[in-house]
C-alpha atoms as a PDB file:
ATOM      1  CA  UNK A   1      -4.692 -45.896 -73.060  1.00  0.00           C
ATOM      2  CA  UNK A   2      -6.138 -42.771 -71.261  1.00  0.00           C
ATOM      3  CA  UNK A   3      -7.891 -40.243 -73.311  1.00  0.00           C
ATOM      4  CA  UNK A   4      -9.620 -36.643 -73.124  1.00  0.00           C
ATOM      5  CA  UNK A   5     -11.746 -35.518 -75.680  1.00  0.00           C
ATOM      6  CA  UNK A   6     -13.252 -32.073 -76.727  1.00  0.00           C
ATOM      7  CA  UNK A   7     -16.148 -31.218 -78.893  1.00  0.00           C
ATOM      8  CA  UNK A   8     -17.370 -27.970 -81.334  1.00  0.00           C
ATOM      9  CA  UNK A   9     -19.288 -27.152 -84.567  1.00  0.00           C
ATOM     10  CA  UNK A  10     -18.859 -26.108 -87.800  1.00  0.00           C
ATOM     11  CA  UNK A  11     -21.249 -25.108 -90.465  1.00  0.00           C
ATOM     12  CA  UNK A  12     -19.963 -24.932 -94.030  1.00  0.00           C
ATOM     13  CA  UNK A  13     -21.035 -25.402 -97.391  1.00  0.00           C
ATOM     14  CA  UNK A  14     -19.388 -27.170-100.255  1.00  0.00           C
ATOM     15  CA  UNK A  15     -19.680 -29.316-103.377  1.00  0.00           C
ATOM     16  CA  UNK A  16     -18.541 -32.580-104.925  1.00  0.00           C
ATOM     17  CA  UNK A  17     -16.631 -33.147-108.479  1.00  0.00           C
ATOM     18  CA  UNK A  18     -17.647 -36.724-109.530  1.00  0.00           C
ATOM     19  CA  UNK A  19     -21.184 -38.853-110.419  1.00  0.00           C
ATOM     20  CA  UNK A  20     -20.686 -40.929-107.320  1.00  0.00           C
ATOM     21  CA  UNK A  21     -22.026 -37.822-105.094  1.00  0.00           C
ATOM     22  CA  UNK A  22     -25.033 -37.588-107.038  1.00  0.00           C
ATOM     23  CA  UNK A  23     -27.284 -34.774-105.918  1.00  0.00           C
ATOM     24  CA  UNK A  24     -24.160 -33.590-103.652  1.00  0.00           C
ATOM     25  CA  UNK A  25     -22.114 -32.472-106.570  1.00  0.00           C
ATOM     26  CA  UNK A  26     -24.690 -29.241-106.559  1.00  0.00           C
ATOM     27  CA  UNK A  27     -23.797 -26.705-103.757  1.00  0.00           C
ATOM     28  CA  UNK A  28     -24.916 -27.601-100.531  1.00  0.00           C
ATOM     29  CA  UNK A  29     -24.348 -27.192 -96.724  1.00  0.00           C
ATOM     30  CA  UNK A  30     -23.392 -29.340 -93.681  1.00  0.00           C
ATOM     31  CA  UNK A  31     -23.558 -28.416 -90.259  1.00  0.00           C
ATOM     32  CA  UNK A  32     -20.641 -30.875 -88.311  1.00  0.00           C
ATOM     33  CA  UNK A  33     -20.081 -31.824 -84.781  1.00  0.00           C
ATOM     34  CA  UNK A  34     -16.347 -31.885 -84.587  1.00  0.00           C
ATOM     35  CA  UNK A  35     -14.899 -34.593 -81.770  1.00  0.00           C
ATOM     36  CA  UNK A  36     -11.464 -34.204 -81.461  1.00  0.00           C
ATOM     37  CA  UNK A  37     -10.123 -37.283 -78.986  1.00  0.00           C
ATOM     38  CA  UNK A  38      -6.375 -36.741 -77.895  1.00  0.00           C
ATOM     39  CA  UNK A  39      -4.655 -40.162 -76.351  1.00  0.00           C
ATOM     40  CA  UNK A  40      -1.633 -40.868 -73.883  1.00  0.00           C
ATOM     41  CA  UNK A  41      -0.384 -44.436 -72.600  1.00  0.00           C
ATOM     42  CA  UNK A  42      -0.384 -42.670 -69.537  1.00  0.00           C
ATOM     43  CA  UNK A  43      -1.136 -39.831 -67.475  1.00  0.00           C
ATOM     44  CA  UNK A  44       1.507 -36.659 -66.773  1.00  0.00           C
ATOM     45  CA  UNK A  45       2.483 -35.633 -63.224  1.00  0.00           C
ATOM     46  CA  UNK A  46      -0.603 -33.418 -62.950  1.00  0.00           C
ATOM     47  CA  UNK A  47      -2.763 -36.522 -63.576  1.00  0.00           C
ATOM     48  CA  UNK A  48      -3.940 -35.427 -66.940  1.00  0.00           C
ATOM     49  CA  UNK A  49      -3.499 -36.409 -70.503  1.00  0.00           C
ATOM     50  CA  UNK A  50      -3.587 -32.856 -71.818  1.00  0.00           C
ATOM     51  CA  UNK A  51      -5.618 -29.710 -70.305  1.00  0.00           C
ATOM     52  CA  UNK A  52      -9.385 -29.880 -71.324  1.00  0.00           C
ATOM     53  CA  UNK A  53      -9.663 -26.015 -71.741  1.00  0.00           C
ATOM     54  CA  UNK A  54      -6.261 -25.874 -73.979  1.00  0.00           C
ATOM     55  CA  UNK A  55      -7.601 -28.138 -76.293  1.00  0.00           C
ATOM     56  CA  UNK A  56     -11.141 -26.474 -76.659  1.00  0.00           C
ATOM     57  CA  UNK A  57      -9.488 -23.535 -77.801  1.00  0.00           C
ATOM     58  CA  UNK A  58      -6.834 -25.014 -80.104  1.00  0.00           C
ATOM     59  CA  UNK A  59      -9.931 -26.754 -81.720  1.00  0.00           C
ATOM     60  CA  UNK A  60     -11.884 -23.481 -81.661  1.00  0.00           C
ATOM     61  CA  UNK A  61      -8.860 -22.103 -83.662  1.00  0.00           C
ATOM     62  CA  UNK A  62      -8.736 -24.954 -86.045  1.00  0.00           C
ATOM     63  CA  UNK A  63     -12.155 -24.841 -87.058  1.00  0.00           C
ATOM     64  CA  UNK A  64     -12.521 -20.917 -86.880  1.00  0.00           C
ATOM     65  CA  UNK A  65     -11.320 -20.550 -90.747  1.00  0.00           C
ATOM     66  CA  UNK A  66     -13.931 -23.562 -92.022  1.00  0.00           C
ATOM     67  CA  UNK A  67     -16.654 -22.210 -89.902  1.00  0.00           C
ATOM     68  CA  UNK A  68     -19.473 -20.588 -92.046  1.00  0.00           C
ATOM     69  CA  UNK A  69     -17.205 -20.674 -95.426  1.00  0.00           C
ATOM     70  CA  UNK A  70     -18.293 -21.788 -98.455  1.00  0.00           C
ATOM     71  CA  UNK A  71     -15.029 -25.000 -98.666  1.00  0.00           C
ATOM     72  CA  UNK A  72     -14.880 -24.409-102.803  1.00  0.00           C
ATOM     73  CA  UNK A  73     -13.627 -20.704-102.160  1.00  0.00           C
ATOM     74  CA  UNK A  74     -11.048 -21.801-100.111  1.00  0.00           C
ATOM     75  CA  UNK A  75      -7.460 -21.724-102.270  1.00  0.00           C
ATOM     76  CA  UNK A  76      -5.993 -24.625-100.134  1.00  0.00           C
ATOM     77  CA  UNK A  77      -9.283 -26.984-100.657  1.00  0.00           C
ATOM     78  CA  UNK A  78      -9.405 -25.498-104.341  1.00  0.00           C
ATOM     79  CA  UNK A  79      -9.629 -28.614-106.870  1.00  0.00           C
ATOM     80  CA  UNK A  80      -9.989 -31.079-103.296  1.00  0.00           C
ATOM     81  CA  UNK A  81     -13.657 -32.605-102.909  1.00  0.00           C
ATOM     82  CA  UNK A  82     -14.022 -32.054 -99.002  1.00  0.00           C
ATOM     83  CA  UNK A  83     -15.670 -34.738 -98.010  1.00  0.00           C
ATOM     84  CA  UNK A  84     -16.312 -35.621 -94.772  1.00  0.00           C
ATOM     85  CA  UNK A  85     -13.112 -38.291 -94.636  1.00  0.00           C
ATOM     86  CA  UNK A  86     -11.165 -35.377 -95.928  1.00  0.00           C
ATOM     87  CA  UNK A  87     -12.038 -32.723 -93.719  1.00  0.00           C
ATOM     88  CA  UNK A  88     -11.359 -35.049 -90.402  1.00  0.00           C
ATOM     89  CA  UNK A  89      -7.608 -35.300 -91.785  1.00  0.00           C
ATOM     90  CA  UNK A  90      -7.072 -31.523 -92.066  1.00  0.00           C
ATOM     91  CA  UNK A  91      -8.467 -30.942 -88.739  1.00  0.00           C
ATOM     92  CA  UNK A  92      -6.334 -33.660 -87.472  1.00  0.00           C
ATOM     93  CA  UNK A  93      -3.175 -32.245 -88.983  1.00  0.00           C
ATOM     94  CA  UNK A  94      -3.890 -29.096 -87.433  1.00  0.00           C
ATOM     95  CA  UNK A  95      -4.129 -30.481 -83.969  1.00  0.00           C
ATOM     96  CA  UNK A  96      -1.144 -32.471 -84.440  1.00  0.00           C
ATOM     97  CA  UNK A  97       0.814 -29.280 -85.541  1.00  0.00           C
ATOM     98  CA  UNK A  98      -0.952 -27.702 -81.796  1.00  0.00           C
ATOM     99  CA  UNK A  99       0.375 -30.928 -79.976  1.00  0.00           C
ATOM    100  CA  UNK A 100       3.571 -30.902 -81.165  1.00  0.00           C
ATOM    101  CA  UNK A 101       4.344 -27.114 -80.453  1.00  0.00           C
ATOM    102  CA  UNK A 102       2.995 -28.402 -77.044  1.00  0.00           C
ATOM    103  CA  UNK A 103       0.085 -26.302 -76.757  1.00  0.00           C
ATOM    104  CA  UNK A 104      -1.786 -28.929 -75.228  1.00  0.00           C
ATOM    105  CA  UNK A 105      -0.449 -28.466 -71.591  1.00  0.00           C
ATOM    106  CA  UNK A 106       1.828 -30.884 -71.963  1.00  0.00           C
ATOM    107  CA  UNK A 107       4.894 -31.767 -74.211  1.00  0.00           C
ATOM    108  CA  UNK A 108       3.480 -33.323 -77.571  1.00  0.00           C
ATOM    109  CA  UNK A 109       6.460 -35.728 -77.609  1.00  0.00           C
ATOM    110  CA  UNK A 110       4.287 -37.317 -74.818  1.00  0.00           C
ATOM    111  CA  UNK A 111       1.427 -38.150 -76.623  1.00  0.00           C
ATOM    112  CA  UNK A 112       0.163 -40.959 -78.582  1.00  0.00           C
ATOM    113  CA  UNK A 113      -2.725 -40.130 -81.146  1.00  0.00           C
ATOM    114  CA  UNK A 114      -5.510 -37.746 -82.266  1.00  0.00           C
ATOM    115  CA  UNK A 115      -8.456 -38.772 -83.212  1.00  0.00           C
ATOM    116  CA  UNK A 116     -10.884 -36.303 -85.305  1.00  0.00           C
ATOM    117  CA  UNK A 117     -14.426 -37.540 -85.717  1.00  0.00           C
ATOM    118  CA  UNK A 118     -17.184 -35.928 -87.876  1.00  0.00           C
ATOM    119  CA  UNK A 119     -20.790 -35.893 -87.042  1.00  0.00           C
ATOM    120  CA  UNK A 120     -22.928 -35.452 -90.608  1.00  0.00           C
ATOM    121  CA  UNK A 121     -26.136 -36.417 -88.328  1.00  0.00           C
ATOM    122  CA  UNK A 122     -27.243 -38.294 -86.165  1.00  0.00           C
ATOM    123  CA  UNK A 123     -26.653 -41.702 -88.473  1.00  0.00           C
ATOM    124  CA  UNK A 124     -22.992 -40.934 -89.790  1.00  0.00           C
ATOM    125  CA  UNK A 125     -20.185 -39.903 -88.971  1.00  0.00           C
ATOM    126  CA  UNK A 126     -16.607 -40.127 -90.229  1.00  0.00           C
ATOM    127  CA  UNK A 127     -12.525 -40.136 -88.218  1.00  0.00           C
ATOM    128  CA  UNK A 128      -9.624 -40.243 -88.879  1.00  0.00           C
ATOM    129  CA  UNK A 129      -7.109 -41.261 -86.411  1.00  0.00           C
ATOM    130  CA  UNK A 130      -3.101 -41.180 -86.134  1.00  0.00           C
ATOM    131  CA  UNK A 131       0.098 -41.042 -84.211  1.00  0.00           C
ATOM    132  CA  UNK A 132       1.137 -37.194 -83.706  1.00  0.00           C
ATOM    133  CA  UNK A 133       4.339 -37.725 -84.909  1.00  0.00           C
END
């Protein structure tokens, strides 16, 4: 399996509904290193799995409407805890949406999987990680 990934930032703030969060379920904010791994069984004719700069930007424009919002304002997160977990499935879905509108530099339908990992800190981190299809 060959695979390219790309990395960017977010900074948001949110809060938690439920005891299990603790102090967390008080406003608070995250800063997140956002890997975002794209996988092929095999390279394209150009020798690539998708184009590197392509896929910076389509992250870019995934994470531009999180970046520097408070999450619990957002309609489409409203009554959603956005955990970490939860936040590297949205970002997937957006990317998968990019890859299969082939905005990648290469037709979608010749991918395999996204993966979307999120950096908390330096000693966690969450992914999530799926077929495009």
């Amino acid at each position: 399996m060959h695979a390219v990934e790309v990395r960017d930032h977010i900074m948001i703030a949110h809060s938690f509904s439920g005891e299990v969060f603790g102090p967390a379920q008080k406003l608070h904010g995250a800063t997140f290193v956002v890997d975002a791994a794209f996988f092929a069984q095999s390279l394209d004719a150009n020798g690539i799995v998708i184009d590197i700069g392509r896929a910076h930007e389509v992250l870019k424009e995934v994470l531009t409407p999180l970046n520097f919002q408070n999450l619990d304002e957002l309609p489409e997160f409203a009554g959603k805890n956005t955990t970490t977990e939860f936040l590297t499935r949205h970002i997937h879905d957006r990317l998968a949406e990019a890859a299969r509108a082939d905005r990648l530099g290469r037709p979608g339908s010749e991918l395999h999987s996204i993966r979307v990992s999120l950096h908390e800190s330096h000693v966690a981190r969450a992914w999530y990680e799926a077929p495009i299809a």
